[in-house]
PDB file of N, CA and C in Angstrom:
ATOM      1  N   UNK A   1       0.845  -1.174   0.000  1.00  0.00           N
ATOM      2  CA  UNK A   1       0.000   0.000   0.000  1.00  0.00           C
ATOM      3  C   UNK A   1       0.890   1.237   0.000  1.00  0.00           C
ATOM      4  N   UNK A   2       0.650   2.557  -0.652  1.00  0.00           N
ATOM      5  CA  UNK A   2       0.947   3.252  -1.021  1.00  0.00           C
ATOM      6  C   UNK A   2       0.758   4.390   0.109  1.00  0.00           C
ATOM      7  N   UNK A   3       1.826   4.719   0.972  1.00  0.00           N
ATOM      8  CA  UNK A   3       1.058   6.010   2.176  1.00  0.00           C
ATOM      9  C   UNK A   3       1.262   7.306   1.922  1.00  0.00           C
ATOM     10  N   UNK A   4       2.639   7.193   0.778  1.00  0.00           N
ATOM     11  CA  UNK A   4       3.090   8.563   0.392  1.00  0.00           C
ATOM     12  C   UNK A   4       2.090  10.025  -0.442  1.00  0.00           C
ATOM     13  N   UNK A   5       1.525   8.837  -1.293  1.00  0.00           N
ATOM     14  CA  UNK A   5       0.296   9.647  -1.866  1.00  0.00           C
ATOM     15  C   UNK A   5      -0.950   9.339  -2.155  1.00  0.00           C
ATOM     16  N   UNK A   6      -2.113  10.598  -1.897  1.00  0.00           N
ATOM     17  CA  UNK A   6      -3.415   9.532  -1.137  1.00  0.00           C
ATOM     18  C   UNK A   6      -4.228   9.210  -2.628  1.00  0.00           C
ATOM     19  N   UNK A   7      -5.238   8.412  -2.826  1.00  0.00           N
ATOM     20  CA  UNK A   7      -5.632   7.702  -3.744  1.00  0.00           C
ATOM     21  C   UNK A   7      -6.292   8.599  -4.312  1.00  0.00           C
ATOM     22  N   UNK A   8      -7.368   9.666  -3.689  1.00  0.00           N
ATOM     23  CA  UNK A   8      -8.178  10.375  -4.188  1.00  0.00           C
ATOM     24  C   UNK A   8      -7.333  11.714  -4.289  1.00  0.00           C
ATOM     25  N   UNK A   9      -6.541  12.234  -4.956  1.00  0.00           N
ATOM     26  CA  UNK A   9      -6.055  13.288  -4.707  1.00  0.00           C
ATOM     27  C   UNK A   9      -6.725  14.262  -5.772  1.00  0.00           C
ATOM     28  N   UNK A  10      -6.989  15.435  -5.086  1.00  0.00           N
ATOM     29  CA  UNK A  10      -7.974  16.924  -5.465  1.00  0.00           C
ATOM     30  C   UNK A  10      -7.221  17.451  -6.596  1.00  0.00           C
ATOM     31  N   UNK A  11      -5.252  17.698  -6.051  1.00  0.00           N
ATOM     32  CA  UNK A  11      -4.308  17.874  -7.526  1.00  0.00           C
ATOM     33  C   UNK A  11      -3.982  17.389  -8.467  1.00  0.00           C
ATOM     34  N   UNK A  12      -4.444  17.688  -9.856  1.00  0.00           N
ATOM     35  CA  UNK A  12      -4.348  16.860 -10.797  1.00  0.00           C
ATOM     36  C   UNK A  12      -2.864  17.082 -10.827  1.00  0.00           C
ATOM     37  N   UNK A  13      -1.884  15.868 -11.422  1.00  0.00           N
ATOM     38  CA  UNK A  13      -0.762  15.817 -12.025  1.00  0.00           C
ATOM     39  C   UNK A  13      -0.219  17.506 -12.827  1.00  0.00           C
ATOM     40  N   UNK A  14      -1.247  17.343 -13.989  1.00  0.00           N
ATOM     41  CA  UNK A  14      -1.168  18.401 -14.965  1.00  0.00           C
ATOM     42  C   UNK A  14      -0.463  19.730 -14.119  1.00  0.00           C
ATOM     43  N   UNK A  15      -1.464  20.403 -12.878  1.00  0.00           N
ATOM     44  CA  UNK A  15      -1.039  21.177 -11.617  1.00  0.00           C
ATOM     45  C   UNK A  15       0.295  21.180 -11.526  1.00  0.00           C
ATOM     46  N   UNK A  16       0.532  19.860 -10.970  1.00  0.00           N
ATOM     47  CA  UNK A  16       1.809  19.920 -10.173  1.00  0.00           C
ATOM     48  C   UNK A  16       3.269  19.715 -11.030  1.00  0.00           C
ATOM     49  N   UNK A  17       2.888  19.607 -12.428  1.00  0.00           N
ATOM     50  CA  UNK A  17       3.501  19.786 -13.368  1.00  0.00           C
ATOM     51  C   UNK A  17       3.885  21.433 -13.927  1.00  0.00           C
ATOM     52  N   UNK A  18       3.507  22.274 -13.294  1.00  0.00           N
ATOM     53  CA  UNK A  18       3.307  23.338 -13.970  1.00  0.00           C
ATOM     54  C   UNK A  18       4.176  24.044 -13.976  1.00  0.00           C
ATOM     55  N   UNK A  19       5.123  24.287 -15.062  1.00  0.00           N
ATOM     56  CA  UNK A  19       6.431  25.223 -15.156  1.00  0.00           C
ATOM     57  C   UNK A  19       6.010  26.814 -15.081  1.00  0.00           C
ATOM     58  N   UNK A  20       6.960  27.747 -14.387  1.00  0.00           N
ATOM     59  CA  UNK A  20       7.054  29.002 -15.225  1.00  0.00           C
ATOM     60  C   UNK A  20       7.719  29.381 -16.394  1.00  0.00           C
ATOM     61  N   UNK A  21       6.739  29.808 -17.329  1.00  0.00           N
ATOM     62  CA  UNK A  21       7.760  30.645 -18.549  1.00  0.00           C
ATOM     63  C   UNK A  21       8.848  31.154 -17.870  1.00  0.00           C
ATOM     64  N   UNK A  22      10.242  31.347 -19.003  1.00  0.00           N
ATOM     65  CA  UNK A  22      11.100  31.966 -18.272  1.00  0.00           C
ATOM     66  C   UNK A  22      10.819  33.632 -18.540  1.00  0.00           C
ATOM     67  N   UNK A  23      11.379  34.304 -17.712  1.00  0.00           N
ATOM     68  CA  UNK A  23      11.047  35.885 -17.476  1.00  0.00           C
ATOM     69  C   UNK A  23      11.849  36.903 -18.217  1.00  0.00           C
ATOM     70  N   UNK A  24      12.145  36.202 -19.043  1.00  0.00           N
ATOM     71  CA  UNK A  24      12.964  37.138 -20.209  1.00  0.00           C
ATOM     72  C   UNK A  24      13.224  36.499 -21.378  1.00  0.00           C
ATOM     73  N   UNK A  25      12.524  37.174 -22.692  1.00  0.00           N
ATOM     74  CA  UNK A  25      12.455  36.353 -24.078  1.00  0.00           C
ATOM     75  C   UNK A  25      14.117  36.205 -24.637  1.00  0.00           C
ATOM     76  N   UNK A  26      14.617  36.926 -24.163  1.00  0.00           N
ATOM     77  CA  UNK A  26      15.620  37.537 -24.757  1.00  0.00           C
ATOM     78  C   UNK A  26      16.881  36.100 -24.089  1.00  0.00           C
ATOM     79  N   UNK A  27      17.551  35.091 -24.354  1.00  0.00           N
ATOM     80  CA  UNK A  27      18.973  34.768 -23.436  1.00  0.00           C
ATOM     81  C   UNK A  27      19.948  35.680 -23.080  1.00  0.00           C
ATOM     82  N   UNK A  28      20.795  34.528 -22.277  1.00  0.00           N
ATOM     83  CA  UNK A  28      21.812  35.542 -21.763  1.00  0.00           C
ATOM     84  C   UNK A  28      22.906  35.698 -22.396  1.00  0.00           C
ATOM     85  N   UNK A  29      22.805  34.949 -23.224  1.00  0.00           N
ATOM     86  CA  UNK A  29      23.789  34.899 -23.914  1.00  0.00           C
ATOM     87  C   UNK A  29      24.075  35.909 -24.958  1.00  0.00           C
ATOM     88  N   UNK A  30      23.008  36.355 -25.267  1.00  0.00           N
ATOM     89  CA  UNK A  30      22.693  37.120 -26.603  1.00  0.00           C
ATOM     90  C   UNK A  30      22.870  38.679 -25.662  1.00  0.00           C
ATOM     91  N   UNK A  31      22.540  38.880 -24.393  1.00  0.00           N
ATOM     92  CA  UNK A  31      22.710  40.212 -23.733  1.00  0.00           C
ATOM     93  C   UNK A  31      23.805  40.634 -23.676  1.00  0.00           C
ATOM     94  N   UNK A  32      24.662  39.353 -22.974  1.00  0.00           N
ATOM     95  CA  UNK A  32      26.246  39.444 -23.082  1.00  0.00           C
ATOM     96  C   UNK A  32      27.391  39.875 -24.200  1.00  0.00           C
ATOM     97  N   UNK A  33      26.828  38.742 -25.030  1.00  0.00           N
ATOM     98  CA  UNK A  33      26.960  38.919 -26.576  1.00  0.00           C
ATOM     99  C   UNK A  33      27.171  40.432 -27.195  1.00  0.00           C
ATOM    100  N   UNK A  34      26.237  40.918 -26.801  1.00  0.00           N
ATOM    101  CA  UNK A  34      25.858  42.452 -27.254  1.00  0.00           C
ATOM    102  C   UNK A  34      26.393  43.169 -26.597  1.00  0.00           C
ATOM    103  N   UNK A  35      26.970  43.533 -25.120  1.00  0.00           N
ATOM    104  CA  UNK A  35      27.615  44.176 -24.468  1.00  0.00           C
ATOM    105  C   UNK A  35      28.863  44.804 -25.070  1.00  0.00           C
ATOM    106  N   UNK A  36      29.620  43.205 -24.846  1.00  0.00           N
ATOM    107  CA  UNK A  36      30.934  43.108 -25.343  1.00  0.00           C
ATOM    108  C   UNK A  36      30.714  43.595 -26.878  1.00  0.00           C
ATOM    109  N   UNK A  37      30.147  43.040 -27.938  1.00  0.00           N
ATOM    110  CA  UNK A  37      30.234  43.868 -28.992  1.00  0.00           C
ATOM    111  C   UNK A  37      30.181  45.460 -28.762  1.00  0.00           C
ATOM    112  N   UNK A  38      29.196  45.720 -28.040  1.00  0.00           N
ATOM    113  CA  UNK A  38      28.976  47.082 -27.845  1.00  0.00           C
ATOM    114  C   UNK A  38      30.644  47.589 -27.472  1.00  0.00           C
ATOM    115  N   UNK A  39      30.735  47.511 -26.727  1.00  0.00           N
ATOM    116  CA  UNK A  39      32.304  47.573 -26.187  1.00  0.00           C
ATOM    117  C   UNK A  39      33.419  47.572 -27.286  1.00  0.00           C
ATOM    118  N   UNK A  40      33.717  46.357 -28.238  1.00  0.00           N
ATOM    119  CA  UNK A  40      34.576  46.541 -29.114  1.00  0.00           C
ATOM    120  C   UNK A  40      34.098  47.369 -30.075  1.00  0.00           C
ATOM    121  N   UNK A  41      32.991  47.572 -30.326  1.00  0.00           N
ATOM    122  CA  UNK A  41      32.804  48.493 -31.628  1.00  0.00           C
ATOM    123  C   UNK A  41      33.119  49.897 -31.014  1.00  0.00           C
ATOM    124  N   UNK A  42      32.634  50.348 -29.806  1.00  0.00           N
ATOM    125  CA  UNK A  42      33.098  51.427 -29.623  1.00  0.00           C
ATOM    126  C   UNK A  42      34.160  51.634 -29.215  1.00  0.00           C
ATOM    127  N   UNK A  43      35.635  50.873 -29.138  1.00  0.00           N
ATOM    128  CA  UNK A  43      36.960  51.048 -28.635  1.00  0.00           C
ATOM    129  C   UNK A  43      37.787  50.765 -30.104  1.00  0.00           C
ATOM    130  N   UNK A  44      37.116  50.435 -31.485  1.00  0.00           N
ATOM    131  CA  UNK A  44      37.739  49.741 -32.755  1.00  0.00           C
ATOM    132  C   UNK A  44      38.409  50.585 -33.516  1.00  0.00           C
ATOM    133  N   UNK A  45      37.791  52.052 -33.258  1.00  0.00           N
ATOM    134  CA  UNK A  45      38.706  52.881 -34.348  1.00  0.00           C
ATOM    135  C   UNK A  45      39.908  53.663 -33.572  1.00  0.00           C
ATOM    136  N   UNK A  46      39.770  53.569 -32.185  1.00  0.00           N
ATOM    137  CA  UNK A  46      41.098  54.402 -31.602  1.00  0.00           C
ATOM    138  C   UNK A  46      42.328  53.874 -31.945  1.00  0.00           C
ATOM    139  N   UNK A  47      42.404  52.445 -31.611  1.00  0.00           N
ATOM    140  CA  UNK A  47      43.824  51.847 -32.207  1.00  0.00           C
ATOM    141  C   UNK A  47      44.278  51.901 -33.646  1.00  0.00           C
ATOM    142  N   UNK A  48      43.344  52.532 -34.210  1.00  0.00           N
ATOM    143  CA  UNK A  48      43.319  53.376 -35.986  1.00  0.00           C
ATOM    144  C   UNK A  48      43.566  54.555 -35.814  1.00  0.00           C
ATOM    145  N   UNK A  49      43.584  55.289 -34.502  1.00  0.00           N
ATOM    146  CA  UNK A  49      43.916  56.704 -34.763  1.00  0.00           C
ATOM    147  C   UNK A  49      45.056  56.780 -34.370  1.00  0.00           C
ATOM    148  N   UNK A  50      45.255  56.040 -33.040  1.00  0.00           N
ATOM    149  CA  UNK A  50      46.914  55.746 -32.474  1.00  0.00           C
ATOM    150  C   UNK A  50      47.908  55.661 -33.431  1.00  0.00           C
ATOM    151  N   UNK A  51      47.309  54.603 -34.545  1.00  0.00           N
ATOM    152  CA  UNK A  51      48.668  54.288 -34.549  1.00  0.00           C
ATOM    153  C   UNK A  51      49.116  55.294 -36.264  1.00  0.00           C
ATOM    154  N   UNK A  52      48.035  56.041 -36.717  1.00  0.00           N
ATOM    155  CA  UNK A  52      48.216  56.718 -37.629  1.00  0.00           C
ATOM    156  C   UNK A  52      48.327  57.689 -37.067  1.00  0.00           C
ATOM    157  N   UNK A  53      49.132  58.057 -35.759  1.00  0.00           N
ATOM    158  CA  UNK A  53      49.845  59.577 -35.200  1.00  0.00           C
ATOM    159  C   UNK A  53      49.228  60.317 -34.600  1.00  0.00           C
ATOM    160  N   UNK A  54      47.584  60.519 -34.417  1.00  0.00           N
ATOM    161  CA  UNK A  54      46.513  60.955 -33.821  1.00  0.00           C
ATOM    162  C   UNK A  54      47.124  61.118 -31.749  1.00  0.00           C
ATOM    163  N   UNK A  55      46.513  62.234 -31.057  1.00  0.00           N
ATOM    164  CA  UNK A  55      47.697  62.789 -30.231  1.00  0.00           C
ATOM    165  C   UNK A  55      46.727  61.555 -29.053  1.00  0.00           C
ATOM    166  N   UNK A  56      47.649  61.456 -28.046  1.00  0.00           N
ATOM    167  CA  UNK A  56      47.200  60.552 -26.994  1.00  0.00           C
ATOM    168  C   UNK A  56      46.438  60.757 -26.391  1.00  0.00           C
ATOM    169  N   UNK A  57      46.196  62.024 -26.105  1.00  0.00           N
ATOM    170  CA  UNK A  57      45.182  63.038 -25.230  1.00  0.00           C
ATOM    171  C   UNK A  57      43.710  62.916 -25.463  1.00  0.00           C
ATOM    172  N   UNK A  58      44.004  63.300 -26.995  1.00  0.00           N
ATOM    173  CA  UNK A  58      42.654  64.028 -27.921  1.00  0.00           C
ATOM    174  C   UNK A  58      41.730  62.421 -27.761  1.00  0.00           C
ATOM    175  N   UNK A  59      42.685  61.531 -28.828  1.00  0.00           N
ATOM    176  CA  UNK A  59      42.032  60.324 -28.266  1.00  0.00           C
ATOM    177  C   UNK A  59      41.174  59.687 -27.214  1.00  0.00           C
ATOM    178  N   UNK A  60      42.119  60.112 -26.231  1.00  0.00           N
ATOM    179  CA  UNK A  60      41.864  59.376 -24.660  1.00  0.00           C
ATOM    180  C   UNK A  60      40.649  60.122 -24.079  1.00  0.00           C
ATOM    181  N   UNK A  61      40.467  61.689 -24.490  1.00  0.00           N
ATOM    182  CA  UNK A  61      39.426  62.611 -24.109  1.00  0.00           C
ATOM    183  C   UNK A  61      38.496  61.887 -24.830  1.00  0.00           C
ATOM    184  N   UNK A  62      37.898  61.801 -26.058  1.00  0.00           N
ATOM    185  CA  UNK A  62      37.267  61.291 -27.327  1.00  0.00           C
ATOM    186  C   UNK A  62      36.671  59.956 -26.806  1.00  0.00           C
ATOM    187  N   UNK A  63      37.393  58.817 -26.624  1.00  0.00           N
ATOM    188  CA  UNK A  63      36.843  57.910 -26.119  1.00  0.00           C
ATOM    189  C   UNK A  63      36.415  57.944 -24.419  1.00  0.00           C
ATOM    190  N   UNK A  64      36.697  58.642 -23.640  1.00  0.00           N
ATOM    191  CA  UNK A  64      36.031  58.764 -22.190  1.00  0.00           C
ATOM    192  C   UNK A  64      34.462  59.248 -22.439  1.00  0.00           C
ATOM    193  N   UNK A  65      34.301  59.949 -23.803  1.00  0.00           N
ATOM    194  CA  UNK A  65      33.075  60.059 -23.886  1.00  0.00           C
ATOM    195  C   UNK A  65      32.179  59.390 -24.713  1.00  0.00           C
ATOM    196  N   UNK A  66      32.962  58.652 -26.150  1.00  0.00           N
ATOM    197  CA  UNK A  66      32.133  58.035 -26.462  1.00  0.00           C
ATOM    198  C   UNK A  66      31.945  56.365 -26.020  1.00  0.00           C
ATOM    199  N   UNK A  67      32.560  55.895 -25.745  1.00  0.00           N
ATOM    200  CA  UNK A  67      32.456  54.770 -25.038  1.00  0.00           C
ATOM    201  C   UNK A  67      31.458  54.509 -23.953  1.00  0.00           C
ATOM    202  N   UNK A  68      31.478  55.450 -22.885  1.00  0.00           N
ATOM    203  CA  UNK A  68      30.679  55.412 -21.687  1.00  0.00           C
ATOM    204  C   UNK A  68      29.176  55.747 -22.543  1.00  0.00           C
ATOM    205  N   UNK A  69      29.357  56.374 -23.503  1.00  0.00           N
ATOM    206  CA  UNK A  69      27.647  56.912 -23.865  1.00  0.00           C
ATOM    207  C   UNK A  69      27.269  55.604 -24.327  1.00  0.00           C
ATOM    208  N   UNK A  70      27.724  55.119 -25.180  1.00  0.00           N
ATOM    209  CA  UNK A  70      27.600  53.753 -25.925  1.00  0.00           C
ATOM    210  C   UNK A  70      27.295  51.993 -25.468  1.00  0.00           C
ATOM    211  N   UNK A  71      28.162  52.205 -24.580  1.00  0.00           N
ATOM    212  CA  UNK A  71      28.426  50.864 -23.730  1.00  0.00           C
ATOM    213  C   UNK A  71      27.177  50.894 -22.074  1.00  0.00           C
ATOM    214  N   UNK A  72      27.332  52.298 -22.066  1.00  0.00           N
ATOM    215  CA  UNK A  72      26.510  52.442 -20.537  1.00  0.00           C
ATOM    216  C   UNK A  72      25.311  52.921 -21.079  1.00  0.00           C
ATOM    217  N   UNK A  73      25.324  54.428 -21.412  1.00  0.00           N
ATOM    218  CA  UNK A  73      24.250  55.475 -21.634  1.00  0.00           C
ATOM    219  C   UNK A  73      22.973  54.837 -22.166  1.00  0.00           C
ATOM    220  N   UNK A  74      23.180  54.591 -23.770  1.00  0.00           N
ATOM    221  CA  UNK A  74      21.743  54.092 -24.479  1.00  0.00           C
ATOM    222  C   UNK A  74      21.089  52.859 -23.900  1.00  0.00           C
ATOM    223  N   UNK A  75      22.228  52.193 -23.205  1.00  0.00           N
ATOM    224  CA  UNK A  75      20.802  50.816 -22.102  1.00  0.00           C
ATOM    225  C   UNK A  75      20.940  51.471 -21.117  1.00  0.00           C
ATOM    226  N   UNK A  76      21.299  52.034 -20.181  1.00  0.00           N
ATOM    227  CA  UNK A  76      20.594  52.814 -19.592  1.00  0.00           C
ATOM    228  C   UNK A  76      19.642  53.238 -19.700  1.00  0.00           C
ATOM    229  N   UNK A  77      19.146  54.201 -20.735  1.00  0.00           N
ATOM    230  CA  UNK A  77      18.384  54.996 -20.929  1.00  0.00           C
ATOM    231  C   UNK A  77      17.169  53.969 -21.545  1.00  0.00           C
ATOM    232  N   UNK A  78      17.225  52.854 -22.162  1.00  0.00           N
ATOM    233  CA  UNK A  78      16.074  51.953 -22.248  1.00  0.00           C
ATOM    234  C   UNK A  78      15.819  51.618 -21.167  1.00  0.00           C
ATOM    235  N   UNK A  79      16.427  51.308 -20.185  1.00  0.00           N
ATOM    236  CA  UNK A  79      16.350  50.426 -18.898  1.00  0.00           C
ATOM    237  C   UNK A  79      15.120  51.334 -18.406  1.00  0.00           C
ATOM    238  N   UNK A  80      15.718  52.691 -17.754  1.00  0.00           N
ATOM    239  CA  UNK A  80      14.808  53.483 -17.223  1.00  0.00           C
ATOM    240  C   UNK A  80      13.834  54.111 -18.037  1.00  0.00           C
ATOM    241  N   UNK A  81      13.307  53.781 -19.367  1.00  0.00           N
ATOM    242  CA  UNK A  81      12.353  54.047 -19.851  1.00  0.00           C
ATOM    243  C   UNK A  81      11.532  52.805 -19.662  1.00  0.00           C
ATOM    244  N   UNK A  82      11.812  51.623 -19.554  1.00  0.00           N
ATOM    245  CA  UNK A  82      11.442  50.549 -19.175  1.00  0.00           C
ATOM    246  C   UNK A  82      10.716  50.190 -17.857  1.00  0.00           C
ATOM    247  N   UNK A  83      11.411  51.162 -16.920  1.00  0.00           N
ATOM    248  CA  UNK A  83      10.806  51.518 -16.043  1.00  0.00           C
ATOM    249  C   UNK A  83       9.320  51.817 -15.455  1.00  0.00           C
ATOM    250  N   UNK A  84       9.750  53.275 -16.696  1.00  0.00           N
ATOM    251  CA  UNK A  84       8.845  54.342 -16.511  1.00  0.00           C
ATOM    252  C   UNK A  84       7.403  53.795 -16.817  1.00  0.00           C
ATOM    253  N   UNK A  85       7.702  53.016 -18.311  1.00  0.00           N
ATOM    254  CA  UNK A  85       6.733  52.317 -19.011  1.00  0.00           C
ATOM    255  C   UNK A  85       5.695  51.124 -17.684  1.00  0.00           C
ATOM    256  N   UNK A  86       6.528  50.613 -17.318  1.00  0.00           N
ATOM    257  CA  UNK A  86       6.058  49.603 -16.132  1.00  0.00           C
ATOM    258  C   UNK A  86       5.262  50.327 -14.650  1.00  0.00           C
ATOM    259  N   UNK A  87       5.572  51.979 -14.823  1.00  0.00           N
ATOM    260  CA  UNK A  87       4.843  52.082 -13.594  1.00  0.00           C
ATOM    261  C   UNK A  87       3.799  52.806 -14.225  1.00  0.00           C
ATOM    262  N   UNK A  88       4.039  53.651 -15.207  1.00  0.00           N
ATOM    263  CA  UNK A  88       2.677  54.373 -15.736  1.00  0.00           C
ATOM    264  C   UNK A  88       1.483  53.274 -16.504  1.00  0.00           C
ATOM    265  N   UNK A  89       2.296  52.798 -17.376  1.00  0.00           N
ATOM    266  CA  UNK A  89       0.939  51.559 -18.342  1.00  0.00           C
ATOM    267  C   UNK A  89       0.869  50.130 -17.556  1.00  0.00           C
ATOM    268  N   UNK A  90       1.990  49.936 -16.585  1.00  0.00           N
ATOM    269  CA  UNK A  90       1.330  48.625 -15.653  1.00  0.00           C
ATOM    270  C   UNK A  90       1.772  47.502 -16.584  1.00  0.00           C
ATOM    271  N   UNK A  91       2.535  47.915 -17.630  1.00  0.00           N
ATOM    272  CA  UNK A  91       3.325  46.779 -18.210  1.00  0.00           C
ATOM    273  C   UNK A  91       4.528  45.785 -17.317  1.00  0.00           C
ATOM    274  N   UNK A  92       4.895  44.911 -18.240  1.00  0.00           N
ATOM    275  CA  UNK A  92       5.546  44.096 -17.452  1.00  0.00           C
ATOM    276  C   UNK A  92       6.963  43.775 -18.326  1.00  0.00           C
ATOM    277  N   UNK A  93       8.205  45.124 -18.490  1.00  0.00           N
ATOM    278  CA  UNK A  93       9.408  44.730 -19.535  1.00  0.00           C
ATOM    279  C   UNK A  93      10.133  44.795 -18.356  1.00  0.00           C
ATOM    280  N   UNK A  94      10.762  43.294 -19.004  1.00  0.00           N
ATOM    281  CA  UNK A  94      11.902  42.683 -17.811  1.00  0.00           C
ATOM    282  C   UNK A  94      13.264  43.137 -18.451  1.00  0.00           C
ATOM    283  N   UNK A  95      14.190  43.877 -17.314  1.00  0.00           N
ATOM    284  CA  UNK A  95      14.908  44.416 -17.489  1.00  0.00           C
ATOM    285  C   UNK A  95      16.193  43.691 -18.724  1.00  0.00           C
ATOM    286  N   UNK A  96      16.130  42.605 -18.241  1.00  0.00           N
ATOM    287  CA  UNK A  96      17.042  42.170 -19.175  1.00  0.00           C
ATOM    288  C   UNK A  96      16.797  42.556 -20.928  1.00  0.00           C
ATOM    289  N   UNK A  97      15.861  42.297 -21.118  1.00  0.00           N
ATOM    290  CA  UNK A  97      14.822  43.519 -22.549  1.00  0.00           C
ATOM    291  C   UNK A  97      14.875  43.942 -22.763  1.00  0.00           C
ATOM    292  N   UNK A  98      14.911  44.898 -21.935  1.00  0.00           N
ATOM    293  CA  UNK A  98      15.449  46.729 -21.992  1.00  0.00           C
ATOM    294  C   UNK A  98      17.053  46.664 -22.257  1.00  0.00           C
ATOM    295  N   UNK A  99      17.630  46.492 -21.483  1.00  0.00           N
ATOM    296  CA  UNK A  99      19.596  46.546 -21.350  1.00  0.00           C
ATOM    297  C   UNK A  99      19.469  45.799 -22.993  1.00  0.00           C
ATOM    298  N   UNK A 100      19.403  45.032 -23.488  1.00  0.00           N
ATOM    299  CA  UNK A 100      19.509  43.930 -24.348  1.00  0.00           C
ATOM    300  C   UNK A 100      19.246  44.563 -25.811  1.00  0.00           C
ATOM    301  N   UNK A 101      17.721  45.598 -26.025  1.00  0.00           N
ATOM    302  CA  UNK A 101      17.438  46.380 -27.013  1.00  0.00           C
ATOM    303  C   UNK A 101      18.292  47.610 -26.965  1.00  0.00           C
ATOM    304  N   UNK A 102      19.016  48.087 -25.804  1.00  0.00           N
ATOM    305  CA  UNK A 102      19.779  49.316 -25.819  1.00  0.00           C
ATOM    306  C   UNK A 102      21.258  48.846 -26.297  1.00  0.00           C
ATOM    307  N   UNK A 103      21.482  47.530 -25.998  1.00  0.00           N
ATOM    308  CA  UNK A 103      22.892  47.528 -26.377  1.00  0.00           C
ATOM    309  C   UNK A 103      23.038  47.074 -28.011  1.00  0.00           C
ATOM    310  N   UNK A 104      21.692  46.484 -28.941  1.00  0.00           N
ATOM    311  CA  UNK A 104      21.811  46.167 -29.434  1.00  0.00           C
ATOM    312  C   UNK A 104      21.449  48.084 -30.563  1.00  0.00           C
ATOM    313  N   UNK A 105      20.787  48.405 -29.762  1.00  0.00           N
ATOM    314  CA  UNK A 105      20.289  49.814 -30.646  1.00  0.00           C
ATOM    315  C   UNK A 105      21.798  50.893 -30.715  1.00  0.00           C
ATOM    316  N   UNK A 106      22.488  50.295 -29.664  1.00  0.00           N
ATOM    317  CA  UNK A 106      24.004  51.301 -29.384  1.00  0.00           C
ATOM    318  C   UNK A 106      25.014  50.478 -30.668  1.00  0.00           C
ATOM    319  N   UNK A 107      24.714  49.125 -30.911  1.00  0.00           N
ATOM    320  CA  UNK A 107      25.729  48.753 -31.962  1.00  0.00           C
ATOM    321  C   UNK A 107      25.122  49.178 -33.075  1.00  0.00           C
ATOM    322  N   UNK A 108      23.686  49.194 -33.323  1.00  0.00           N
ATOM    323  CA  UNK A 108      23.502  49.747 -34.875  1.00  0.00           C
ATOM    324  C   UNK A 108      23.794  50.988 -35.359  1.00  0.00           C
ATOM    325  N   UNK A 109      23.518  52.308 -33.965  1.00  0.00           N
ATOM    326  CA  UNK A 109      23.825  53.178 -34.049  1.00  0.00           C
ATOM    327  C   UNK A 109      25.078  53.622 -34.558  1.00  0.00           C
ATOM    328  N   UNK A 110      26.490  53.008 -33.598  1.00  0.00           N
ATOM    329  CA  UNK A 110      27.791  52.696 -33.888  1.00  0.00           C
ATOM    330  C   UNK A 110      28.501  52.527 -35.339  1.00  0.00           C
ATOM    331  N   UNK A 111      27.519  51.389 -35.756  1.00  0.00           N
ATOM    332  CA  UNK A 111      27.674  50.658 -37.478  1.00  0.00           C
ATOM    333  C   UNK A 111      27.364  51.940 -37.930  1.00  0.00           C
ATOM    334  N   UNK A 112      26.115  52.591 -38.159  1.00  0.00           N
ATOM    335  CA  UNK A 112      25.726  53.392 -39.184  1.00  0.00           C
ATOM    336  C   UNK A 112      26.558  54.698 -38.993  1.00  0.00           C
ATOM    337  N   UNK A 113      27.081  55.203 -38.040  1.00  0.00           N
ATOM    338  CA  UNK A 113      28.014  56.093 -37.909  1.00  0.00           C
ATOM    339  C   UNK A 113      29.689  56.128 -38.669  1.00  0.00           C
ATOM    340  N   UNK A 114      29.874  54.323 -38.061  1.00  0.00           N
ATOM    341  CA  UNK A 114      31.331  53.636 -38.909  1.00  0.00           C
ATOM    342  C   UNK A 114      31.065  54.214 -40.484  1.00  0.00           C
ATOM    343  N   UNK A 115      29.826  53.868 -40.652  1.00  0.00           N
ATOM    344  CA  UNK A 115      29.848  53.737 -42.106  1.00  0.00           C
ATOM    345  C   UNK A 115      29.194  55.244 -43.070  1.00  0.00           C
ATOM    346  N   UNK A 116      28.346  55.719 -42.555  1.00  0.00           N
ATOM    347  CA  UNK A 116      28.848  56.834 -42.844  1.00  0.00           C
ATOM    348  C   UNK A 116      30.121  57.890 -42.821  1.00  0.00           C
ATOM    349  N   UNK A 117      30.812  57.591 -41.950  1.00  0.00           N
ATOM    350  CA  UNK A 117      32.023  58.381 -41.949  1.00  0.00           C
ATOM    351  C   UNK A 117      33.245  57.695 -42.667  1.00  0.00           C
ATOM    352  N   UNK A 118      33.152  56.187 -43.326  1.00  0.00           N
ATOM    353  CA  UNK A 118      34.112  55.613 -44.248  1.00  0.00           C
ATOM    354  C   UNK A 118      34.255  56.067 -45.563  1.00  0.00           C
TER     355      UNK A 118
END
């Protein structure tokens, strides 16, 4: 006889089977992914200016600002619009979403800049 579980039980299986979706469409891999790209695309042309004589300074000033805008700023700035969105419309964007569309919107941005200025 069986004491562990009772014969008539009220929980169907199906119940106690019941996964959560995971809480972000997006992997982690693909967030990460995008970071670090974010990162090399915006650090790719200094070692092009270095080494074609461009002054150490001007550089080093140049990238303290565009880097941090790029790599930090634009997911940032989704993040906390992500936010905003979640307390005014009662939506539900999981942060990883937000960081993930900003880093990926900071590399296209990046590209179309590369390439206009080639």
């Amino acid at each position: 006889m069986d004491t562990k579980t009772p014969a008539h039980s009220s929980v169907s299986s199906e119940t106690m089977r019941e996964t959560k979706p995971p809480r972000s469409l997006v992997p982690k891999g693909i967030t990460i992914g995008l970071a670090v790209f974010a990162l090399v695309l915006s650090l790719a042309g200094y070692g092009f200016r270095l080494m074609i004589g461009d002054d150490v300074g001007v550089v080093l000033r140049h990238a303290a600002v565009i880097v941090p805008t790029f790599v930090i700023g634009i997911p940032l700035f989704f993040w906390l619009g992500s936010r905003m969105v979640n307390k005014v419309k009662g939506l539900h964007i999981e942060t990883r979403n937000a960081l993930t569309l900003g880093w990926l919107t900071a590399c296209v941005a990046m590209l179309w800049l590369m390439g206009s200025y080639s």
